[in-house]
PDB file of N, CA and C in Angstrom:
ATOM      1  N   UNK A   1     108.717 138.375 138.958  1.00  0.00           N
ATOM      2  CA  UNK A   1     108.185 137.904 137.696  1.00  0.00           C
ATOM      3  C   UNK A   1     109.303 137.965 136.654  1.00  0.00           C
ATOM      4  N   UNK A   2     109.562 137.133 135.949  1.00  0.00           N
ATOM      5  CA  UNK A   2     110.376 136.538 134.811  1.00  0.00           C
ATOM      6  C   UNK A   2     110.072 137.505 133.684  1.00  0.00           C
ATOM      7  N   UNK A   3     111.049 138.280 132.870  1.00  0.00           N
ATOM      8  CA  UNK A   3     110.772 138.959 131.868  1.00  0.00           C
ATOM      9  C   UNK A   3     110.124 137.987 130.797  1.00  0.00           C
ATOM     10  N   UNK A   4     110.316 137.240 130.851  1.00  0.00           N
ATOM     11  CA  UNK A   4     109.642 135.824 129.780  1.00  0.00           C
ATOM     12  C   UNK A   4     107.808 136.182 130.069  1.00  0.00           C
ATOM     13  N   UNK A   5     107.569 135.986 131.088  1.00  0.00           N
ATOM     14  CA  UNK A   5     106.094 136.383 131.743  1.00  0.00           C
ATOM     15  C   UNK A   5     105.749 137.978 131.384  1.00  0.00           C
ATOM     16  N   UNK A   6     106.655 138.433 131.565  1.00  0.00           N
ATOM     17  CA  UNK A   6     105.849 140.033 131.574  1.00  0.00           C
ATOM     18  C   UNK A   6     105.752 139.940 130.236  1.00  0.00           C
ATOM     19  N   UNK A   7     106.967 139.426 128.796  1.00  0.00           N
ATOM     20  CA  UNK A   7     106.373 139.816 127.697  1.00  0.00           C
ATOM     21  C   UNK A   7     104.977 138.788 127.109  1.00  0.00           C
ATOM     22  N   UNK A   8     105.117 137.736 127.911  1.00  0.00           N
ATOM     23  CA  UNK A   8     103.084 137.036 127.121  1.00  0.00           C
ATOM     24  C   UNK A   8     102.772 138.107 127.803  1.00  0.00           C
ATOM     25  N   UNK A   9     102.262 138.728 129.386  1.00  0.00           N
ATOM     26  CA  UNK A   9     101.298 139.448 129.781  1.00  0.00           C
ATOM     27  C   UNK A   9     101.481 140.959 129.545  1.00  0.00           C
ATOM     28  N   UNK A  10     102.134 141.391 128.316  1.00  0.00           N
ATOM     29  CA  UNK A  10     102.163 142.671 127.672  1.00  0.00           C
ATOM     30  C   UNK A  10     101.613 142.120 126.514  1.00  0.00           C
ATOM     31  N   UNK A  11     101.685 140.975 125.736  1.00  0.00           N
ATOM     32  CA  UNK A  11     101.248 140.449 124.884  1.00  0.00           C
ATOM     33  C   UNK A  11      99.692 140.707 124.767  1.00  0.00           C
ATOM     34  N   UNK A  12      99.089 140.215 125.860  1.00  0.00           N
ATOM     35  CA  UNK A  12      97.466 139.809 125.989  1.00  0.00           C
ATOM     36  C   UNK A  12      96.834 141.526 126.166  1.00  0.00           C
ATOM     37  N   UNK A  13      98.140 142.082 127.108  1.00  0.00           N
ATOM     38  CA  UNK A  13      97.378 143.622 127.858  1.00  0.00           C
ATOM     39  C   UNK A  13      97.148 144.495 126.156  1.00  0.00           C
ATOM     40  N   UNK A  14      98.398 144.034 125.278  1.00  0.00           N
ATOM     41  CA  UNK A  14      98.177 144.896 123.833  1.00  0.00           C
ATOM     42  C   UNK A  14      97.225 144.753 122.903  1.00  0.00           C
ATOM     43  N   UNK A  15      96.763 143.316 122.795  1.00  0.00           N
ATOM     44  CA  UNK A  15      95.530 142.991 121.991  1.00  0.00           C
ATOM     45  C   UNK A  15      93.728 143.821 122.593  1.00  0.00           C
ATOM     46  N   UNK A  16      94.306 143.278 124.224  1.00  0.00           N
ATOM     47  CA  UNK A  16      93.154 144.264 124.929  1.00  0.00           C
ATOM     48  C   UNK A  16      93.370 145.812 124.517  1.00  0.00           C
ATOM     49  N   UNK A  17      94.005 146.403 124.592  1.00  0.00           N
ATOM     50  CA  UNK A  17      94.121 147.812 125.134  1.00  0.00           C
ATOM     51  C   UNK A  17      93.671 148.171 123.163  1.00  0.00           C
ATOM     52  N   UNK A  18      93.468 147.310 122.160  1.00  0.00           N
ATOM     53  CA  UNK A  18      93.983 147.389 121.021  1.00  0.00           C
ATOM     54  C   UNK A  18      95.396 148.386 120.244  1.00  0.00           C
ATOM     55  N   UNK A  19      96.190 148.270 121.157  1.00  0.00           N
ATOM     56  CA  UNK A  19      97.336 148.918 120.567  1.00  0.00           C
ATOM     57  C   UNK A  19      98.507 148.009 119.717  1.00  0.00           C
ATOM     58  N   UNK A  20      98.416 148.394 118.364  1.00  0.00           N
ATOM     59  CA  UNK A  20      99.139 147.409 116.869  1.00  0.00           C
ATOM     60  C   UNK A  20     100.255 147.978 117.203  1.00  0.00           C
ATOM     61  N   UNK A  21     100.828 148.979 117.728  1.00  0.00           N
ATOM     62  CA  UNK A  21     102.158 149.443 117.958  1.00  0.00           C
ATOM     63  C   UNK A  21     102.931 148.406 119.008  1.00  0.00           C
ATOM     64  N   UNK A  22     101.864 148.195 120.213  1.00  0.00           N
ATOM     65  CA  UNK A  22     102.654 147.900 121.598  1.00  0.00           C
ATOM     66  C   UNK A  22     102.762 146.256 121.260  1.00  0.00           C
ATOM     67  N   UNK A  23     101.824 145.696 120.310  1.00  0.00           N
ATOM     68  CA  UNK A  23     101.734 144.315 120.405  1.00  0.00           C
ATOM     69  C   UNK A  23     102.683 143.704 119.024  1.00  0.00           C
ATOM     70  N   UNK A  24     103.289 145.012 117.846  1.00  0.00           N
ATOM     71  CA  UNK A  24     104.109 144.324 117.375  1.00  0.00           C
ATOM     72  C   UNK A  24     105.627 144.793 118.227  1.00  0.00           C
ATOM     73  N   UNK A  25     105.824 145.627 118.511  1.00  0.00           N
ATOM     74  CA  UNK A  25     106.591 145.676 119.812  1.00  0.00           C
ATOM     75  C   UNK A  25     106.750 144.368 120.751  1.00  0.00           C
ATOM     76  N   UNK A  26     105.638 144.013 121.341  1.00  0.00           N
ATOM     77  CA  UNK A  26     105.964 142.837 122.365  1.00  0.00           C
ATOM     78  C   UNK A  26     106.737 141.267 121.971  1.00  0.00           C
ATOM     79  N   UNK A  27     105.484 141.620 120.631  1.00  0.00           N
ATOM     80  CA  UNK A  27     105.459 140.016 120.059  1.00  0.00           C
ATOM     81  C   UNK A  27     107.365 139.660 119.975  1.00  0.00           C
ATOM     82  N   UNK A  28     107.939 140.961 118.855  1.00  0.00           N
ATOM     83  CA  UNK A  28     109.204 140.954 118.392  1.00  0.00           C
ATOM     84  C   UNK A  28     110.156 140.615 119.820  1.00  0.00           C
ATOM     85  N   UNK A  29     109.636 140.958 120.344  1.00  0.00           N
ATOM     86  CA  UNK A  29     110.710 141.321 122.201  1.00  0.00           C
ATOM     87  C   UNK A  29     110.565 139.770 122.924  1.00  0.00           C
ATOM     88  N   UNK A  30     109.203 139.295 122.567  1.00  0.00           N
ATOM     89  CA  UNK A  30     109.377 137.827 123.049  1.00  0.00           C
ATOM     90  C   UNK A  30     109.879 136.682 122.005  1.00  0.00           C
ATOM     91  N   UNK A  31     109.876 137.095 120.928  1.00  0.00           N
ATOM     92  CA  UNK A  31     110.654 135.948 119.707  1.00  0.00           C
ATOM     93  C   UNK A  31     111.885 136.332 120.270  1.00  0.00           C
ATOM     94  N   UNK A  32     112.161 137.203 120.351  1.00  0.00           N
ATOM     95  CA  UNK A  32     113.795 137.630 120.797  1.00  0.00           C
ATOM     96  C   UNK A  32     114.559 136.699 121.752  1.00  0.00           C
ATOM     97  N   UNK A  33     113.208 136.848 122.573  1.00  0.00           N
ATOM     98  CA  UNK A  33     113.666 135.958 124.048  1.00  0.00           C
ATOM     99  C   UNK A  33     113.813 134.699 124.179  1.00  0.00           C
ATOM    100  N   UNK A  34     112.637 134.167 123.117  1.00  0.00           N
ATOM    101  CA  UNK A  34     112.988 132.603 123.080  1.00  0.00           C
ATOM    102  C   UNK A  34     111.542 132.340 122.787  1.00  0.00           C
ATOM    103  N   UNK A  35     110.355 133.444 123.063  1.00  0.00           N
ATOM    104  CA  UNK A  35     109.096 132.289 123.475  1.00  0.00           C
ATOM    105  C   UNK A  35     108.865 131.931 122.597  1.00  0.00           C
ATOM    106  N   UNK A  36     108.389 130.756 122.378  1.00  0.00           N
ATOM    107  CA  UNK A  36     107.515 129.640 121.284  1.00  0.00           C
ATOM    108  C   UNK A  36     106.461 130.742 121.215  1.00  0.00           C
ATOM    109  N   UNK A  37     106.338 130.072 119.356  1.00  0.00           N
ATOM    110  CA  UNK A  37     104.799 131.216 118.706  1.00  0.00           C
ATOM    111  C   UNK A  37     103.470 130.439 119.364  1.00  0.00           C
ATOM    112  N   UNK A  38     103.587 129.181 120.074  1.00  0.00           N
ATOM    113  CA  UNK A  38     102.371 128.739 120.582  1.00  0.00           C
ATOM    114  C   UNK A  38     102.008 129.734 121.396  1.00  0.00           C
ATOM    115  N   UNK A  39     103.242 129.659 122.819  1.00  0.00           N
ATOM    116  CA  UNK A  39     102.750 130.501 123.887  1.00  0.00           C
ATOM    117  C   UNK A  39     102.686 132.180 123.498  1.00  0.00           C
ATOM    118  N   UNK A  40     102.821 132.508 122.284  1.00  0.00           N
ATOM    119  CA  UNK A  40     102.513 134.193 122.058  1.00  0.00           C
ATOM    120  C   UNK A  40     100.978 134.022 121.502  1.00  0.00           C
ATOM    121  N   UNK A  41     100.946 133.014 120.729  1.00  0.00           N
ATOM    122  CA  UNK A  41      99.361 132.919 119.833  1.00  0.00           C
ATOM    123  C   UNK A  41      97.919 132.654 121.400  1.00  0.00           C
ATOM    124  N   UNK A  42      98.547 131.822 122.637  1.00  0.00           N
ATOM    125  CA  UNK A  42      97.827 131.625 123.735  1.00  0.00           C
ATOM    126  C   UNK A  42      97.728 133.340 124.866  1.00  0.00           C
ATOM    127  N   UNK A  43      98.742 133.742 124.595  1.00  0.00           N
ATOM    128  CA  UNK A  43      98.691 135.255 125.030  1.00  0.00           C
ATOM    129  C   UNK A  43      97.868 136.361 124.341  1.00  0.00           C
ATOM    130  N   UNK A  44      97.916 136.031 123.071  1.00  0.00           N
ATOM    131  CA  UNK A  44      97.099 136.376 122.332  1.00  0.00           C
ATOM    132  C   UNK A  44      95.530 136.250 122.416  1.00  0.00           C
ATOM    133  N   UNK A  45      94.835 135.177 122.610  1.00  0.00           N
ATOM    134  CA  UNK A  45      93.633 134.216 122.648  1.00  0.00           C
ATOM    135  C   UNK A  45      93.266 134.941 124.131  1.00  0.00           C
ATOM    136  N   UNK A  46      94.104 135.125 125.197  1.00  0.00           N
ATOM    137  CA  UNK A  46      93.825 135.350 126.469  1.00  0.00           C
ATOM    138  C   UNK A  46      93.267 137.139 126.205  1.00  0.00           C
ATOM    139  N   UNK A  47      94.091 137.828 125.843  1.00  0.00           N
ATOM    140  CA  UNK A  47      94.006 139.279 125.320  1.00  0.00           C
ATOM    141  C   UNK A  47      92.636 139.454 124.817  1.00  0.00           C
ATOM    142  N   UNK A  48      92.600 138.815 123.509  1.00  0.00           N
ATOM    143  CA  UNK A  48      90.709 138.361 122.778  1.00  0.00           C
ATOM    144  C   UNK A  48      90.010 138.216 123.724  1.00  0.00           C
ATOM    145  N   UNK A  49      90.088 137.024 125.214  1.00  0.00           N
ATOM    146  CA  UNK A  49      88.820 136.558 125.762  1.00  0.00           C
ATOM    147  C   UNK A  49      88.322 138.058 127.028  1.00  0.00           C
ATOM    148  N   UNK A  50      89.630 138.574 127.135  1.00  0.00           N
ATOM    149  CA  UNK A  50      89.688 139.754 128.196  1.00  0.00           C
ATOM    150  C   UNK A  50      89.021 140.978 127.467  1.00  0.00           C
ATOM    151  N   UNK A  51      88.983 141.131 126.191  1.00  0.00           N
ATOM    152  CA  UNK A  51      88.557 142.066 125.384  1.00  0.00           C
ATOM    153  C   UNK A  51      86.836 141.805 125.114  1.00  0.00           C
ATOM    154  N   UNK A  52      86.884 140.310 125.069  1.00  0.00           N
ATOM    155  CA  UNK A  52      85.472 140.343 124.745  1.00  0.00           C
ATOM    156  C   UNK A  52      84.588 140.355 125.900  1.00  0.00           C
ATOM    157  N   UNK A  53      85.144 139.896 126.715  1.00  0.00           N
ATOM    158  CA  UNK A  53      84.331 139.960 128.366  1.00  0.00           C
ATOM    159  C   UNK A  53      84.228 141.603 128.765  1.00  0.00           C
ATOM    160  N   UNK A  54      85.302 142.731 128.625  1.00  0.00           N
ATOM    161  CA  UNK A  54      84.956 143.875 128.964  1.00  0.00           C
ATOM    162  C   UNK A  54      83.894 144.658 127.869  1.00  0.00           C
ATOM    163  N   UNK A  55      84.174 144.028 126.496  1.00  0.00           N
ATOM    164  CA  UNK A  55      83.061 144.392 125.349  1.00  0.00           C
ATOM    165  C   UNK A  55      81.363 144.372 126.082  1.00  0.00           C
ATOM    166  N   UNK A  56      81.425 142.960 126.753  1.00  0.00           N
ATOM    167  CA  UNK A  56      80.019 142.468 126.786  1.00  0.00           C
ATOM    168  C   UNK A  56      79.546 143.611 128.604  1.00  0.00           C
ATOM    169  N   UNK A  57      80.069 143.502 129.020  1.00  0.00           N
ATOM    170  CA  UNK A  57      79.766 144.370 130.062  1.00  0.00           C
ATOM    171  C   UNK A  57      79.794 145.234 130.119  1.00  0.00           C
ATOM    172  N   UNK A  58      80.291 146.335 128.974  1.00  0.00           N
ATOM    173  CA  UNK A  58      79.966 147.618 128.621  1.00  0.00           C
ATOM    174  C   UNK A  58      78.962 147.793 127.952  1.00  0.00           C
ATOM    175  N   UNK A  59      78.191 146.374 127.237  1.00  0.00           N
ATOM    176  CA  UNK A  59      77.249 146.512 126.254  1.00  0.00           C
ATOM    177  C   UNK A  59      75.959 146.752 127.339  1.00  0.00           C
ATOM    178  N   UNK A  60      75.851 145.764 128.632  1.00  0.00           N
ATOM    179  CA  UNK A  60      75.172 145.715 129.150  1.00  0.00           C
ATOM    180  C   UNK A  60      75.034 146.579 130.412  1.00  0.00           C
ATOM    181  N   UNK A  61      76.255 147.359 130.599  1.00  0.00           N
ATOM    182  CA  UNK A  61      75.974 148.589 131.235  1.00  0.00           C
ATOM    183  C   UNK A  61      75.650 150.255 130.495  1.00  0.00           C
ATOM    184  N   UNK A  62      75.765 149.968 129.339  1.00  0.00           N
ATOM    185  CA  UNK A  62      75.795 150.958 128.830  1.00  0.00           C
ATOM    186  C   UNK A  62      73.787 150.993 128.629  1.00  0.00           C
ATOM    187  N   UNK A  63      73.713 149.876 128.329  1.00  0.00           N
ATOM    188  CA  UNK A  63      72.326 149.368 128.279  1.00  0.00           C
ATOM    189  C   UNK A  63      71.145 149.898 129.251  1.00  0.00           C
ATOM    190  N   UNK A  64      71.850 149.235 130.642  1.00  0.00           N
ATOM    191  CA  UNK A  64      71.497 149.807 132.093  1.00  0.00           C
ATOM    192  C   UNK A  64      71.139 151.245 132.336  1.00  0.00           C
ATOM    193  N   UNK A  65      72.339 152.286 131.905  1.00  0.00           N
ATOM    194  CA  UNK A  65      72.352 153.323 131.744  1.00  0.00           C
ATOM    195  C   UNK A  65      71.702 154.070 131.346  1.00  0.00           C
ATOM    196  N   UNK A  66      70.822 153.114 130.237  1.00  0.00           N
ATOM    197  CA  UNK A  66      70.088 154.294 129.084  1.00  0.00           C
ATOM    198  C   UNK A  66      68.353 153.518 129.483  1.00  0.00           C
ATOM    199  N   UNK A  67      68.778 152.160 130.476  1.00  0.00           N
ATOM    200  CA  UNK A  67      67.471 152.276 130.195  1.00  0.00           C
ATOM    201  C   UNK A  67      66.673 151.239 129.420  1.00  0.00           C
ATOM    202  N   UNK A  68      67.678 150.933 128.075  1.00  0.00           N
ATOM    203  CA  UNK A  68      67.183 149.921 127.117  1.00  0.00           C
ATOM    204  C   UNK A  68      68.111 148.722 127.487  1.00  0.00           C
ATOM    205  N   UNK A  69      67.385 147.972 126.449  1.00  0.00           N
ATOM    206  CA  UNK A  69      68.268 146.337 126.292  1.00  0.00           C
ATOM    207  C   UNK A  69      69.709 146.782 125.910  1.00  0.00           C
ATOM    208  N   UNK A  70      70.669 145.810 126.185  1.00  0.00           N
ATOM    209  CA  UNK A  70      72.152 145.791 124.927  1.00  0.00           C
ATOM    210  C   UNK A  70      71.364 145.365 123.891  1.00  0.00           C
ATOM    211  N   UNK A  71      72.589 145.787 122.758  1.00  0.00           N
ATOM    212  CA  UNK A  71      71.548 145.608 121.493  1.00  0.00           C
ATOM    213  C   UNK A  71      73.085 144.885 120.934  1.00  0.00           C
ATOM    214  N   UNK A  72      72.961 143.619 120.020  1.00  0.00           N
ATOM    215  CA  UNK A  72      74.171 142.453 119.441  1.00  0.00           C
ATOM    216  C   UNK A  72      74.033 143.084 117.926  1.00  0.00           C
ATOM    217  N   UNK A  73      75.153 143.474 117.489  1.00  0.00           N
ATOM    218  CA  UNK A  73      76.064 143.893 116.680  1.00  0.00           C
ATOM    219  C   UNK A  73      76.859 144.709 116.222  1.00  0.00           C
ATOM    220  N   UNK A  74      76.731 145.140 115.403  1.00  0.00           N
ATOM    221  CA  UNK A  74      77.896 146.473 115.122  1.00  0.00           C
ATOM    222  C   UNK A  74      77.143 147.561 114.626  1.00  0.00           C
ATOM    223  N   UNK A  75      77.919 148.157 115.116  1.00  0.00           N
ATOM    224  CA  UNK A  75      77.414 150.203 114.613  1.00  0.00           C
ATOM    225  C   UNK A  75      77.609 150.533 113.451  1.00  0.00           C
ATOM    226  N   UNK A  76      78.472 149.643 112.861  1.00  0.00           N
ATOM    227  CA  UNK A  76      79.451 149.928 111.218  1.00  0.00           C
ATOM    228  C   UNK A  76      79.322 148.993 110.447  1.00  0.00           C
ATOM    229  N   UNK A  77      77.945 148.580 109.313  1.00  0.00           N
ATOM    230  CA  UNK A  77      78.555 147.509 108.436  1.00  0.00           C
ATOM    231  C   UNK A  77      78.375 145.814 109.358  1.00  0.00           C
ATOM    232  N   UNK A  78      78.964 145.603 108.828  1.00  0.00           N
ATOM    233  CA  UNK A  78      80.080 144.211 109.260  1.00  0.00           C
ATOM    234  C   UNK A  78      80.843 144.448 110.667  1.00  0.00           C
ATOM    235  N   UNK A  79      81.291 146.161 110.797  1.00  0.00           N
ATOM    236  CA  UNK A  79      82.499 145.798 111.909  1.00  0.00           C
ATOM    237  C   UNK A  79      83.960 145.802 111.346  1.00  0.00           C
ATOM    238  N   UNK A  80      83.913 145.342 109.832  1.00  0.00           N
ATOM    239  CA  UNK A  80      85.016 145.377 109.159  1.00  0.00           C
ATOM    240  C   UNK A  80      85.941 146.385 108.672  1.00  0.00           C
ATOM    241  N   UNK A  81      86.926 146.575 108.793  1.00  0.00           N
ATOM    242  CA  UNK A  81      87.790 147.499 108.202  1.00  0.00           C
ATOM    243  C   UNK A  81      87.995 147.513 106.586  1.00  0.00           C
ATOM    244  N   UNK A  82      87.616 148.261 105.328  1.00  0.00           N
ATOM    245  CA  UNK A  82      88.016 148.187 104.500  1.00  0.00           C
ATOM    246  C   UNK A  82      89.393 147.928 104.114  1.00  0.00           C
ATOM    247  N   UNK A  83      90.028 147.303 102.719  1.00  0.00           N
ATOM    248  CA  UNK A  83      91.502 147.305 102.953  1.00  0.00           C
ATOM    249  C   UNK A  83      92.092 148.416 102.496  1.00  0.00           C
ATOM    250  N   UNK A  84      91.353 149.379 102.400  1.00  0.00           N
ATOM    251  CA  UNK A  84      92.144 150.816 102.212  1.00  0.00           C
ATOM    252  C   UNK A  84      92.257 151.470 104.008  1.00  0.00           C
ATOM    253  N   UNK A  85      91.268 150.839 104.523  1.00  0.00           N
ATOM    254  CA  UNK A  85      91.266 151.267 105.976  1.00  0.00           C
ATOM    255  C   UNK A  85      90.837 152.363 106.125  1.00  0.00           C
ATOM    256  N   UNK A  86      90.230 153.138 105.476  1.00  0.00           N
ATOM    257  CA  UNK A  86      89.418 154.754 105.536  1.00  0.00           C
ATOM    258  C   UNK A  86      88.440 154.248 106.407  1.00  0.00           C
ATOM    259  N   UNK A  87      87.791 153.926 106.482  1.00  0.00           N
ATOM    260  CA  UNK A  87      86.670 153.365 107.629  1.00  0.00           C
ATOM    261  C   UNK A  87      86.224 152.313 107.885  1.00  0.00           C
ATOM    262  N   UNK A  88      85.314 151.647 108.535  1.00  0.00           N
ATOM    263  CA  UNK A  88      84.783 150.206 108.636  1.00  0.00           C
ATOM    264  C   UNK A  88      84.025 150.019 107.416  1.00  0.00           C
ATOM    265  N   UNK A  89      83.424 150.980 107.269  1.00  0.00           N
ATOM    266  CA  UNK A  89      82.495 150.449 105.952  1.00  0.00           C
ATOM    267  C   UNK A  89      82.962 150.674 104.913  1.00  0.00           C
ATOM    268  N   UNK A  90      83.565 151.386 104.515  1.00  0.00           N
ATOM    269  CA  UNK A  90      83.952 151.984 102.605  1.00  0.00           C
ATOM    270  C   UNK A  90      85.315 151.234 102.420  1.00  0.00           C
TER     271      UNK A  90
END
């Protein structure tokens, strides 16, 4: 595998794993290299769809688990981060 490849698929694994350290790390390491911001923004999008597919199957095993339905939305608010960032909600 082509270091060109491993940095999109460290790209996608950082958005999943949500680590802001490893993914401004990657991003910088593949501008370095050459990749076009298309193919980092598509590594990106891939990371999101892998994140939301393990989201939804934890919703619905966690669900399983207890017994009840998954239940659609957030625990916090919105979900949103304030821009002071003290919590999702404040």
């Amino acid at each position: 595998m082509t270091p060109y490849i491993q940095e999109l698929i460290a790209i996608g694994a950082s958005v999943g794993a949500h680590c802001q350290p490893c993914l401004t790390y990657h991003v910088g390491k593949a501008r370095e290299m050459g990749v076009g911001e298309q193919e980092i923004r598509e590594a990106v999008t891939v990371g999101q769809k892998v994140e939301k597919g393990a989201m939804s199957a934890m919703r619905d095993f966690s669900g399983n688990l207890l017994g009840s339905s998954s239940q659609n939305g957030s625990a916090c608010c919105s979900g949103q981060a304030s821009p002071e960032r003290k919590s999702c909600c404040s």
